[in-house]
Protein backbone atom coordinates (compact mmCIF):
# COMPACT_ATOMS: atom_id res chain seq x y z
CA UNK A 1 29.56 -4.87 13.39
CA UNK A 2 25.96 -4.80 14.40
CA UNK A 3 23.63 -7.29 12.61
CA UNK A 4 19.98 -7.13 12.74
CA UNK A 5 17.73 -10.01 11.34
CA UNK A 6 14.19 -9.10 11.02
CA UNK A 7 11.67 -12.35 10.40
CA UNK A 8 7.87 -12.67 10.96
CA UNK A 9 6.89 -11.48 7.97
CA UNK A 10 4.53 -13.20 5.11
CA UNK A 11 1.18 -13.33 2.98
CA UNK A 12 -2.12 -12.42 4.80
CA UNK A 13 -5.19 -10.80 4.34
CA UNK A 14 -6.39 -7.73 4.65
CA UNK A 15 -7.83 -7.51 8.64
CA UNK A 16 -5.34 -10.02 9.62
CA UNK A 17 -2.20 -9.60 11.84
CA UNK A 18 1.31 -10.55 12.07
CA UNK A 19 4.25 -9.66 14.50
CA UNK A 20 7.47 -9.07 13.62
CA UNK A 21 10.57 -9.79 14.92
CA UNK A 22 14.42 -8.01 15.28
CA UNK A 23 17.25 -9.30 16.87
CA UNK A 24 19.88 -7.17 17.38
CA UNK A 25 23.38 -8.16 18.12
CA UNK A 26 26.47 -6.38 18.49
CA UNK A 27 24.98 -3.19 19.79
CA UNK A 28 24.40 -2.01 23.80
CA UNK A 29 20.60 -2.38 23.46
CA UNK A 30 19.43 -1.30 26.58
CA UNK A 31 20.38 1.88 25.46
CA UNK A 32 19.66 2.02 21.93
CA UNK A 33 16.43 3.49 20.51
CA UNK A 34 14.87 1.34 18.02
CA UNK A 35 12.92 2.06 15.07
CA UNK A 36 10.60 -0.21 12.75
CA UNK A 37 11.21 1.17 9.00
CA UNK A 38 9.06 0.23 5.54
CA UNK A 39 9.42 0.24 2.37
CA UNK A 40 7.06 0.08 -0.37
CA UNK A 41 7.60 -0.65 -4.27
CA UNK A 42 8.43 2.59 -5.90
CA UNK A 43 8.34 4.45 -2.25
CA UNK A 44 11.11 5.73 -0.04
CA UNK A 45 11.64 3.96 3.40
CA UNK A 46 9.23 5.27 5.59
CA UNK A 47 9.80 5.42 9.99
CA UNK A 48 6.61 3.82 11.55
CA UNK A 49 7.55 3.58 15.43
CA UNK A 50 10.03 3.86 17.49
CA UNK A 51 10.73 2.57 21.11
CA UNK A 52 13.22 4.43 23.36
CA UNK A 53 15.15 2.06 25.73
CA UNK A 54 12.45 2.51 28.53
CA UNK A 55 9.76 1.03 26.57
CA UNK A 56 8.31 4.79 25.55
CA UNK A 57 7.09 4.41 21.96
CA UNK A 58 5.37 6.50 19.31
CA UNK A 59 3.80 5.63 15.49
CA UNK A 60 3.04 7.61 12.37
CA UNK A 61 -0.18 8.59 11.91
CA UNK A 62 -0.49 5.25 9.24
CA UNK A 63 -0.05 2.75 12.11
CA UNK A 64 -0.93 4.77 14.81
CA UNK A 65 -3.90 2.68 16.56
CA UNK A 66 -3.18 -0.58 14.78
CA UNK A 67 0.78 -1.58 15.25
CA UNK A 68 2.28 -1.76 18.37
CA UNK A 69 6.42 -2.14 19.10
CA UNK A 70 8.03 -3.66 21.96
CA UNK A 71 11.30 -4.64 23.53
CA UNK A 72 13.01 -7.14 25.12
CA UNK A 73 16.42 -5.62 26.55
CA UNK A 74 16.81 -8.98 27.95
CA UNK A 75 16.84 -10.37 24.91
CA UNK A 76 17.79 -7.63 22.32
CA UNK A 77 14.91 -8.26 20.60
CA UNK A 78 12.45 -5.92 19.43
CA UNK A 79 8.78 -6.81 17.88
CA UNK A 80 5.99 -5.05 15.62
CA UNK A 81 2.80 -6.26 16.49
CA UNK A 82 0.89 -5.60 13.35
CA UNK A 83 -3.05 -5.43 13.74
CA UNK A 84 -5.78 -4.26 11.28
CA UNK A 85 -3.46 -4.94 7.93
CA UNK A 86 -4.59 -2.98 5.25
CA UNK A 87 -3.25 -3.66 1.61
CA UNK A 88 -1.26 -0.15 1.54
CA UNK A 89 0.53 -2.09 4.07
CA UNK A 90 2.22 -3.87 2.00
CA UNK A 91 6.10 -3.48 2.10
CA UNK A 92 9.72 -4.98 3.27
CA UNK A 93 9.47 -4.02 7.52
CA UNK A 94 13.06 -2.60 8.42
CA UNK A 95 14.27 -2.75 12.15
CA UNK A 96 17.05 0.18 12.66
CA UNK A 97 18.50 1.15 15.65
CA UNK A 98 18.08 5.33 16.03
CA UNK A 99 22.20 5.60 16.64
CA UNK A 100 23.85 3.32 14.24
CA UNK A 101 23.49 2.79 11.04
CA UNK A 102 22.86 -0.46 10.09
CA UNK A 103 20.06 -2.38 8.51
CA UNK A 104 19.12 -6.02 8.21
CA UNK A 105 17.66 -7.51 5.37
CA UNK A 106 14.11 -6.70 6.08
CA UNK A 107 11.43 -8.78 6.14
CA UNK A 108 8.42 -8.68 3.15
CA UNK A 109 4.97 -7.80 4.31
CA UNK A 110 1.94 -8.71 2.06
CA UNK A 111 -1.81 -7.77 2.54
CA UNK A 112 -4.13 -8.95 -0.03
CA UNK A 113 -7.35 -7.27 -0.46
């Protein structure tokens, strides 16, 4: 079974950064698209970026310009380097890889104002 453990995430202000973390196990990651996920109170889970198994990414128009993902096929690890938080940020961050579905447990992200 794949597992996926997503950490990094915390309390911080709004302008501040944080990167987060996946580490995927269980899964041919070389291969495997992988997708950074949110999810705020009362919203559905959103898709923020993905990162094909080249290193090509793209971003919604939210994070566009401020988050950037990343890969380690090395490693199977993949990271969200989150610049320029806003409080709207706010939400549990969700690594999913684009072929199997599986999620971790997420990890919370909170921006105060």
């Amino acid at each position: 079974q794949v597992q996926l453990v997503e950490s990094g995430g915390g309390l911080v202000q709004s302008g501040g950064s944080l990167r987060l973390s996946c580490q995927a196990s269980r899964i041919y990651f070389p291969s495997e698209p992988m997708q950074w996920y949110r999810q705020a109170p009362g919203k559905e889970r959103e898709l923020i970026a993905s990162i094909t198994g080249n290193g090509a990414a793209t971003y919604s128009d939210a994070v566009k310009g401020r988050f950037t993902i990343s890969r380690d096929n090395a490693k199977n690890v993949v990271w969200l380097q989150m610049n320029g938080l806003k409080p709207e940020d706010t939400a549990i961050y969700y690594c999913h890889p684009q072929y199997n579905d599986y999620w971790g447990q997420g990890t919370q992200v909170t921006v105060s104002s």
